[in-house]
PDB file of N, CA and C in Angstrom:
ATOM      1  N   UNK A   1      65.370 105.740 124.633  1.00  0.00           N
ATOM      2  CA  UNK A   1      64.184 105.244 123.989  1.00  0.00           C
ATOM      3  C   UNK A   1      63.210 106.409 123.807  1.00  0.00           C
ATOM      4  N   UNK A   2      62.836 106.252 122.834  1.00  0.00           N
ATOM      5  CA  UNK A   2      61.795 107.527 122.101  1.00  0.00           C
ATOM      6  C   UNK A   2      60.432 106.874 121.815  1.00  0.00           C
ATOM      7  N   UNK A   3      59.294 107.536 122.561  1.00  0.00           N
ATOM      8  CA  UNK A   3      58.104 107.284 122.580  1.00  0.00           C
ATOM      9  C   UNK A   3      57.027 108.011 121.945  1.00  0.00           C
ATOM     10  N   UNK A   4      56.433 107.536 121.353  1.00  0.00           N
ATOM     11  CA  UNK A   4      55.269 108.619 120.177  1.00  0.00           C
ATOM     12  C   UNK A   4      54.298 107.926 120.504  1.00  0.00           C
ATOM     13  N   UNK A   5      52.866 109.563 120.707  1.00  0.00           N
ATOM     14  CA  UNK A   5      51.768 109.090 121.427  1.00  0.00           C
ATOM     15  C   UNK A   5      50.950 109.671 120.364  1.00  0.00           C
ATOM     16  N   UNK A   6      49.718 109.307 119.837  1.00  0.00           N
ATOM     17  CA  UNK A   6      49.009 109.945 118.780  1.00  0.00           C
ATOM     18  C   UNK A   6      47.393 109.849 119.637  1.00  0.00           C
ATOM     19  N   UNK A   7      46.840 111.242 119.896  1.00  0.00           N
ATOM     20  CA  UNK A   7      45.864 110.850 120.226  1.00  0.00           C
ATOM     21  C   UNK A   7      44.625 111.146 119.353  1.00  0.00           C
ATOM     22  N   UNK A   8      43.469 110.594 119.129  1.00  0.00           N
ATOM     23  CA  UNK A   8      42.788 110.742 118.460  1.00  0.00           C
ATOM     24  C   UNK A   8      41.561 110.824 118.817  1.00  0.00           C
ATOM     25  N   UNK A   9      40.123 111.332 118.198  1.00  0.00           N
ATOM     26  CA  UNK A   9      38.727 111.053 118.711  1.00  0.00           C
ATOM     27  C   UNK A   9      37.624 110.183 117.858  1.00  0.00           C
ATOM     28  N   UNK A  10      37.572 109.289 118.657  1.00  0.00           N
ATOM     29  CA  UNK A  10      36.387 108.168 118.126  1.00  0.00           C
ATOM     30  C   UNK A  10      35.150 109.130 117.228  1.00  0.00           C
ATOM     31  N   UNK A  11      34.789 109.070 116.107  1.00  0.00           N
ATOM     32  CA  UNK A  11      33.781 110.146 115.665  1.00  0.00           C
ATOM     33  C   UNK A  11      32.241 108.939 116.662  1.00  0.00           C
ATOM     34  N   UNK A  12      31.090 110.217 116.376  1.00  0.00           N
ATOM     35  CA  UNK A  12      30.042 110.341 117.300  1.00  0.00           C
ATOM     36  C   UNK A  12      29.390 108.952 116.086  1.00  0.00           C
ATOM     37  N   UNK A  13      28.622 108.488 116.858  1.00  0.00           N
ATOM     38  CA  UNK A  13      27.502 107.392 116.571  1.00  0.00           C
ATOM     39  C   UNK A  13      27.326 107.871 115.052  1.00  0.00           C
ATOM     40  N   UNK A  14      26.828 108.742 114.780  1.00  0.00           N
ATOM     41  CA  UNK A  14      26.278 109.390 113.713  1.00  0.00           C
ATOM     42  C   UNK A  14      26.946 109.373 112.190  1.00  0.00           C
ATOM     43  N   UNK A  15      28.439 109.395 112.752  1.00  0.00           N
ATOM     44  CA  UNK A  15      29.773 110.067 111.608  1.00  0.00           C
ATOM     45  C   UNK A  15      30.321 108.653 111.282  1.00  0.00           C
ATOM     46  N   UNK A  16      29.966 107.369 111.901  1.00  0.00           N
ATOM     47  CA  UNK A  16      30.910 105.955 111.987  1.00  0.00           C
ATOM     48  C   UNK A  16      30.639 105.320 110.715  1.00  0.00           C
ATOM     49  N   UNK A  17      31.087 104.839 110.159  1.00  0.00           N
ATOM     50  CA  UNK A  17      31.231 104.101 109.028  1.00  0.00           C
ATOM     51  C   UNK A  17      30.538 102.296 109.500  1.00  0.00           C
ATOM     52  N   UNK A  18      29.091 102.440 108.430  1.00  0.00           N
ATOM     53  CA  UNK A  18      28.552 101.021 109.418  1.00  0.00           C
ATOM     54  C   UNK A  18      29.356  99.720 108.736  1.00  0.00           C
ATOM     55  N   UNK A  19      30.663  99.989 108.096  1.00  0.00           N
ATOM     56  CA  UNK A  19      30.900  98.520 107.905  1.00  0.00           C
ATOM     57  C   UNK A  19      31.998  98.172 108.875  1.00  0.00           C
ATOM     58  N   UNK A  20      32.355  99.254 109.717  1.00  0.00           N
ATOM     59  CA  UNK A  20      33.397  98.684 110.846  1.00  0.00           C
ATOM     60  C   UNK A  20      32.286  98.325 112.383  1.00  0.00           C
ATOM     61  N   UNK A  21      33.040  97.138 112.806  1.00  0.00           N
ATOM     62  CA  UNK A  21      32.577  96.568 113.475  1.00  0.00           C
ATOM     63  C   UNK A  21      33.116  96.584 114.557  1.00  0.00           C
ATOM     64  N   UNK A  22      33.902  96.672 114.514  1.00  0.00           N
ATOM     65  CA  UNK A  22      35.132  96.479 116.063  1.00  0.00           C
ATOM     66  C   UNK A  22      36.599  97.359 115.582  1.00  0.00           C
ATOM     67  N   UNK A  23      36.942  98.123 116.863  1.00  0.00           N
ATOM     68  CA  UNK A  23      38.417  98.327 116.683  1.00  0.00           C
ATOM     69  C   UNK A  23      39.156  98.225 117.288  1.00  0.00           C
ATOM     70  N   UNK A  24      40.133  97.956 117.253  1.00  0.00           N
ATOM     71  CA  UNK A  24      41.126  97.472 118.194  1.00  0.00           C
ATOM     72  C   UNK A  24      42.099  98.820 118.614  1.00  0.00           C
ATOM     73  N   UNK A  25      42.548  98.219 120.290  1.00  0.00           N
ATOM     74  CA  UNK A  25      43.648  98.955 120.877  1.00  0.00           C
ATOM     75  C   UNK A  25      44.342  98.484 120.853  1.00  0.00           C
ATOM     76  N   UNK A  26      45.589  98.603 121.031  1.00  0.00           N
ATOM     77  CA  UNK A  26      47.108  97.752 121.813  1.00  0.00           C
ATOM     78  C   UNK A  26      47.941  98.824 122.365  1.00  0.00           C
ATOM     79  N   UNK A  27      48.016  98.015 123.617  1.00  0.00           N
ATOM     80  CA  UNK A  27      48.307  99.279 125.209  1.00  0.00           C
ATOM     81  C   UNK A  27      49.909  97.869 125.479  1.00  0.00           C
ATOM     82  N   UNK A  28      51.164  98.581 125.135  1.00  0.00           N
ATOM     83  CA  UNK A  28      52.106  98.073 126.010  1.00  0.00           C
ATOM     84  C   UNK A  28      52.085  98.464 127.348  1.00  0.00           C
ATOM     85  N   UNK A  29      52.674  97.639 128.409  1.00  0.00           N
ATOM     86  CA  UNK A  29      52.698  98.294 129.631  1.00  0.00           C
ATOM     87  C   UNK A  29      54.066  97.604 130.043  1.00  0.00           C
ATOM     88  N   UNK A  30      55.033  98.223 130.798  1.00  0.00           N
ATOM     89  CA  UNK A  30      56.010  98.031 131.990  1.00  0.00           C
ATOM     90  C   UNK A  30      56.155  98.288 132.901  1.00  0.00           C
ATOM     91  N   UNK A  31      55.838  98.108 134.142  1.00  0.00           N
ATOM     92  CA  UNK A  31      55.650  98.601 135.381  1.00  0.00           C
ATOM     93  C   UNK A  31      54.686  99.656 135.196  1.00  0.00           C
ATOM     94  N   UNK A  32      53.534  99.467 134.639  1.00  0.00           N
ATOM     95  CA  UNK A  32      52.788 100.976 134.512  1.00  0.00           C
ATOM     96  C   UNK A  32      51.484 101.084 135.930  1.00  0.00           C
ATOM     97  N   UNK A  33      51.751  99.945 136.816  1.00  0.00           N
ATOM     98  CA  UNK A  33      50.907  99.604 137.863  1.00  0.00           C
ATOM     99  C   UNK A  33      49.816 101.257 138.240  1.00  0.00           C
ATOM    100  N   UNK A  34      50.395 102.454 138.081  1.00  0.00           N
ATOM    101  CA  UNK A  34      50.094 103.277 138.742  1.00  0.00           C
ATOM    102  C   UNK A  34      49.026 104.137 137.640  1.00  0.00           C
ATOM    103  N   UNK A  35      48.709 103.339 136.510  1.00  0.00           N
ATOM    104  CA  UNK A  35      48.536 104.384 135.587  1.00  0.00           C
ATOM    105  C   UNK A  35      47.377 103.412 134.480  1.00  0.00           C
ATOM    106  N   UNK A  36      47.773 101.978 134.800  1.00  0.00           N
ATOM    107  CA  UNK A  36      46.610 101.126 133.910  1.00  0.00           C
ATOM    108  C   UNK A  36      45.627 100.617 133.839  1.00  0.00           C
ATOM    109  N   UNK A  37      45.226 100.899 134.946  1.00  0.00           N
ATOM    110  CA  UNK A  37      43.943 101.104 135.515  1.00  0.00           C
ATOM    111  C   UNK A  37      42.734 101.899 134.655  1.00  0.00           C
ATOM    112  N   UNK A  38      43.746 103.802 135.314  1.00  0.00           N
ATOM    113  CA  UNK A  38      42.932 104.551 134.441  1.00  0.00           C
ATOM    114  C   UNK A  38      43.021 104.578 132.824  1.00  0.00           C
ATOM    115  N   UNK A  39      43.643 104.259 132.183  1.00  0.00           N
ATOM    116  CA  UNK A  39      44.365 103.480 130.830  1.00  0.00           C
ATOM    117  C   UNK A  39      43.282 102.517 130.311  1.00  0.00           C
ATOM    118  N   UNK A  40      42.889 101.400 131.025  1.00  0.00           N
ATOM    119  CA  UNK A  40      41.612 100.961 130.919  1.00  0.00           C
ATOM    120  C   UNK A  40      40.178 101.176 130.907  1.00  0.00           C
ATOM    121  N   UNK A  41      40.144 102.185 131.784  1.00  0.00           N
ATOM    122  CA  UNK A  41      38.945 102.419 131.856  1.00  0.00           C
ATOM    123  C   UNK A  41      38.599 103.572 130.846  1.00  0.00           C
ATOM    124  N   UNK A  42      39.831 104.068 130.544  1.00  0.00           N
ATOM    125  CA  UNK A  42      39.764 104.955 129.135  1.00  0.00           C
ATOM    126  C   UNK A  42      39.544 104.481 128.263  1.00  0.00           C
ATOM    127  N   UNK A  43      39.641 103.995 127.623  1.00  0.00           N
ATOM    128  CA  UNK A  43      39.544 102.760 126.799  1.00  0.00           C
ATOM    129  C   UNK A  43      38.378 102.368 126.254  1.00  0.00           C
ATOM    130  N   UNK A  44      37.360 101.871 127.928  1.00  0.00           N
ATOM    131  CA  UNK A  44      35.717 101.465 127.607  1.00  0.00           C
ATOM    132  C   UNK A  44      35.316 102.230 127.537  1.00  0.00           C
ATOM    133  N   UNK A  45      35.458 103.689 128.234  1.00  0.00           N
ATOM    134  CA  UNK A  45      34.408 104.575 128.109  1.00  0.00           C
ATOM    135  C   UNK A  45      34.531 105.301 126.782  1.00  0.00           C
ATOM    136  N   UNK A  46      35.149 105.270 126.016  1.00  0.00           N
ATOM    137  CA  UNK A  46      34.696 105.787 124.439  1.00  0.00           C
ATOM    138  C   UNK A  46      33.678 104.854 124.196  1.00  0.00           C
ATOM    139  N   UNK A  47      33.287 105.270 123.203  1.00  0.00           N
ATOM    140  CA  UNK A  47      31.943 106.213 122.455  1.00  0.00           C
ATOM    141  C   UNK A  47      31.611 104.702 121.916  1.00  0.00           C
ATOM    142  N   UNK A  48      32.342 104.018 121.330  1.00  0.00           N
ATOM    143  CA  UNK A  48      32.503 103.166 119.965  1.00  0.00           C
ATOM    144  C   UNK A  48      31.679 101.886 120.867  1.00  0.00           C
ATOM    145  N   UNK A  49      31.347 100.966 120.253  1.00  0.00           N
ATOM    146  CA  UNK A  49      30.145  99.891 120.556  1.00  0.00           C
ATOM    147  C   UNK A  49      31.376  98.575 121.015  1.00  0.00           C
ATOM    148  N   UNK A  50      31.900  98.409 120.530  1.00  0.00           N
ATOM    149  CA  UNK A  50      32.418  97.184 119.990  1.00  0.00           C
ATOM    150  C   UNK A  50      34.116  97.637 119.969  1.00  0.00           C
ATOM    151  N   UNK A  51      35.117  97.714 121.457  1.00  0.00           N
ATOM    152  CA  UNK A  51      36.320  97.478 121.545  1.00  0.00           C
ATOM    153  C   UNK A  51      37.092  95.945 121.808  1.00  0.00           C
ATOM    154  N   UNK A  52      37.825  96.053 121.228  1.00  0.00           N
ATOM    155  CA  UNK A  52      38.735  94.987 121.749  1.00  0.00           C
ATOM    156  C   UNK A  52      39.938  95.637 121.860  1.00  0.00           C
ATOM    157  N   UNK A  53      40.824  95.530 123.577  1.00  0.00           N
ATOM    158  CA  UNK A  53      41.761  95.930 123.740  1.00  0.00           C
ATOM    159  C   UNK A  53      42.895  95.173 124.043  1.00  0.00           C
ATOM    160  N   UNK A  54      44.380  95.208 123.444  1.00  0.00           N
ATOM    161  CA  UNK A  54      45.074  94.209 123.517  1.00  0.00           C
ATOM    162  C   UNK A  54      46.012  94.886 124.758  1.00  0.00           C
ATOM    163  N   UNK A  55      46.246  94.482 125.556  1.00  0.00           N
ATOM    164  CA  UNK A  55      47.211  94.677 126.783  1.00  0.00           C
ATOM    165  C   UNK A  55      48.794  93.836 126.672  1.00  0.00           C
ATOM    166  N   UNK A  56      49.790  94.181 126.761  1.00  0.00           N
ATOM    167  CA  UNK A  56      50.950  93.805 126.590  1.00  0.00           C
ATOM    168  C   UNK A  56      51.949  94.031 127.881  1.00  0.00           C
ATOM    169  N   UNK A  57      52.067  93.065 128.484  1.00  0.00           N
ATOM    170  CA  UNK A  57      52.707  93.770 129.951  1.00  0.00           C
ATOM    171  C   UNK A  57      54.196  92.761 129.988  1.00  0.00           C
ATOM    172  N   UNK A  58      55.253  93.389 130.487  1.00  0.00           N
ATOM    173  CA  UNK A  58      56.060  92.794 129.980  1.00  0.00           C
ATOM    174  C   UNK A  58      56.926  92.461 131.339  1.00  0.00           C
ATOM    175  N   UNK A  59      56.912  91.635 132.147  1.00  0.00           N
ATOM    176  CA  UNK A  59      57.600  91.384 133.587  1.00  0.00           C
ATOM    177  C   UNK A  59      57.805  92.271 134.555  1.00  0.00           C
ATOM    178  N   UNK A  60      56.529  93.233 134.463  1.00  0.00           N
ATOM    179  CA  UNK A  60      56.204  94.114 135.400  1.00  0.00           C
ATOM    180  C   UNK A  60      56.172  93.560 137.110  1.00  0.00           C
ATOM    181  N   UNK A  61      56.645  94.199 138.015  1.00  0.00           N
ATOM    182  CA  UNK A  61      56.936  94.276 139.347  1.00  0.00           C
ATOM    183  C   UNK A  61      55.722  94.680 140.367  1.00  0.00           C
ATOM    184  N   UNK A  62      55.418  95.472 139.599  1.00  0.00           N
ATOM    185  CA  UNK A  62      54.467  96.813 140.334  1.00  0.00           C
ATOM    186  C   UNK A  62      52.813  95.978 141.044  1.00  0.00           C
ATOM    187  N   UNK A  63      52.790  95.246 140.024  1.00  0.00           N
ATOM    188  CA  UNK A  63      51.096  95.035 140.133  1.00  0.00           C
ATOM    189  C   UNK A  63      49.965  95.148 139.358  1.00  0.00           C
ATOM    190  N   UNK A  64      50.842  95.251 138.162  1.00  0.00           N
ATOM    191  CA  UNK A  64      50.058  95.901 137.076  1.00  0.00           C
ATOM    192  C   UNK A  64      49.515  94.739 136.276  1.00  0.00           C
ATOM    193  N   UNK A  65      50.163  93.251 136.292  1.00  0.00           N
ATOM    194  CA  UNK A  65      49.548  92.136 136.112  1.00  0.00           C
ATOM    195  C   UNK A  65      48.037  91.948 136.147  1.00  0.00           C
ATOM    196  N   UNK A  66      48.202  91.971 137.871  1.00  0.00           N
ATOM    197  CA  UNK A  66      46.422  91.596 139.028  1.00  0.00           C
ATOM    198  C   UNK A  66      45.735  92.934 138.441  1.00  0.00           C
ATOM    199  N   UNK A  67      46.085  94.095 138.514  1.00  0.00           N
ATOM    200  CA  UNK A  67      45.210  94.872 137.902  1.00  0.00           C
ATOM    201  C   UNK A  67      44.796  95.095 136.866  1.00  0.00           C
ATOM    202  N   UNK A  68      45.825  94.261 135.290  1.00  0.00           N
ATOM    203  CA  UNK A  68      45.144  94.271 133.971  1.00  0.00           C
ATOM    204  C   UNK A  68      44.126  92.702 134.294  1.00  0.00           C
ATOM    205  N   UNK A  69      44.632  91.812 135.124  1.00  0.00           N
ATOM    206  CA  UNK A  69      43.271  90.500 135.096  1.00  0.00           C
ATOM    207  C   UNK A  69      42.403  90.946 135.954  1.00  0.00           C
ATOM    208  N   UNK A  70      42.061  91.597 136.965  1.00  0.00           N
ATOM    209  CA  UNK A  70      41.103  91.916 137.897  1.00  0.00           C
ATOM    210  C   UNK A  70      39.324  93.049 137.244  1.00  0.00           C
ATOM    211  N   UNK A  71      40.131  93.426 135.801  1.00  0.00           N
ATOM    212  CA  UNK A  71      40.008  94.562 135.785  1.00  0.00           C
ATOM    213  C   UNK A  71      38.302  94.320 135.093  1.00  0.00           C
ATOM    214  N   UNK A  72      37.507  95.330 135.660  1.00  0.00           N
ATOM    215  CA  UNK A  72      35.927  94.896 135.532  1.00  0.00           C
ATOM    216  C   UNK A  72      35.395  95.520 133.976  1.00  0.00           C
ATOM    217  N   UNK A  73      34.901  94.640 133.492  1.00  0.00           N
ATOM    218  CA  UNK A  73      34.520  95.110 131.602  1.00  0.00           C
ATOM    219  C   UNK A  73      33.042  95.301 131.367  1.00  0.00           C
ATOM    220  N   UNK A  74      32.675  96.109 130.324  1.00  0.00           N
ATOM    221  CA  UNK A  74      32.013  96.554 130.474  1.00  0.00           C
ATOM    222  C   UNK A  74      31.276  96.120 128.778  1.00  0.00           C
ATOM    223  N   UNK A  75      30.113  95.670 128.329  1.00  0.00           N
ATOM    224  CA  UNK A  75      29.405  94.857 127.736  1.00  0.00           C
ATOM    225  C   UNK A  75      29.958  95.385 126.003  1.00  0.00           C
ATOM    226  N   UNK A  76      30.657  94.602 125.113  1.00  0.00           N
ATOM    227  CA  UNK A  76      30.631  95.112 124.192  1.00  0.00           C
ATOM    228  C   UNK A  76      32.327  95.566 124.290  1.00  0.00           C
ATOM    229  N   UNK A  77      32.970  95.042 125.005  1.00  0.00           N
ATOM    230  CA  UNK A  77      34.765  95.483 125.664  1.00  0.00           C
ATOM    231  C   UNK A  77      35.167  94.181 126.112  1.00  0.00           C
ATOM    232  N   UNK A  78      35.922  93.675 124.567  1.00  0.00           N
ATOM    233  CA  UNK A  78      37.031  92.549 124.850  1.00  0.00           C
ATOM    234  C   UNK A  78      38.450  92.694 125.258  1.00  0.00           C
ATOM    235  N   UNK A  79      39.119  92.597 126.506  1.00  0.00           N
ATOM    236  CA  UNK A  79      40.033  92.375 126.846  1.00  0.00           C
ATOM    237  C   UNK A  79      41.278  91.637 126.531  1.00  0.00           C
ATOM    238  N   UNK A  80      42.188  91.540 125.825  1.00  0.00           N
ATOM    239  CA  UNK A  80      43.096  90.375 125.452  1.00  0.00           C
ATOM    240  C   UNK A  80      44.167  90.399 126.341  1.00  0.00           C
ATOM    241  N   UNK A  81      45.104  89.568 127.277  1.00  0.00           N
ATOM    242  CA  UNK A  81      45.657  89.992 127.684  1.00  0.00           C
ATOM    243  C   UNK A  81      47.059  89.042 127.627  1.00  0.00           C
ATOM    244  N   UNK A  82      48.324  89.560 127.546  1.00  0.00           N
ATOM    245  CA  UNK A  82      49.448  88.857 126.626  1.00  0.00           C
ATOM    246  C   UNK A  82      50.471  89.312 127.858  1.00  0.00           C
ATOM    247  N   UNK A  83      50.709  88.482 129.129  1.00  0.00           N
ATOM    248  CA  UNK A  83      51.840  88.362 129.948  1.00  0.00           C
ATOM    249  C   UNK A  83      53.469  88.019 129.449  1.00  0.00           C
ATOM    250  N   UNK A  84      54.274  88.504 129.518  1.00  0.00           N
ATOM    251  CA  UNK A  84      55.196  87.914 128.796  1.00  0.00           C
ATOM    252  C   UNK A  84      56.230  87.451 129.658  1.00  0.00           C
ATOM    253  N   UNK A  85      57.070  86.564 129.692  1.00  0.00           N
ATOM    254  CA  UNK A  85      57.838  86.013 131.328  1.00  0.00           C
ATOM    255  C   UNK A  85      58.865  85.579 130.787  1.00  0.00           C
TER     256      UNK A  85
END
């Protein structure tokens, strides 16, 4: 399995285009217990006003479940979260 990561930078308050309103993430996870945490919290702390992040966890073992529902948000950061069993 072959994985492609593209990373990119949110432009500054200044450079944003005011007709977008929200943008979305989507974060698969599999056993990523050790790593989605900070994955999350990456996430809120960009720049942008208005995230919604979609979480995808797929019969993970680890713990990574309790830690994508536990996980503390921060005003303006919608969470979606899609267990799959």
């Amino acid at each position: 399995m072959t994985w492609s990561f593209y990373l990119f930078k949110l432009p500054d308050s200044s450079e944003r285009d005011p007709m977008i309103k929200k943008i979305t993430v989507i974060t698969p996870s599999y056993m990523q217990g050790q790593y989605i945490a900070d994955c999350l919290k990456s996430v809120q702390s960009q720049g942008f006003g208005s995230i919604e992040h979609v979480v995808i966890d797929a019969l993970s073992t680890d713990g990574s479940r309790e830690i994508i529902s536990n996980a503390e948000l921060r005003e303006g950061y919608e969470l979606i979260k899609v267990f799959e069993s």
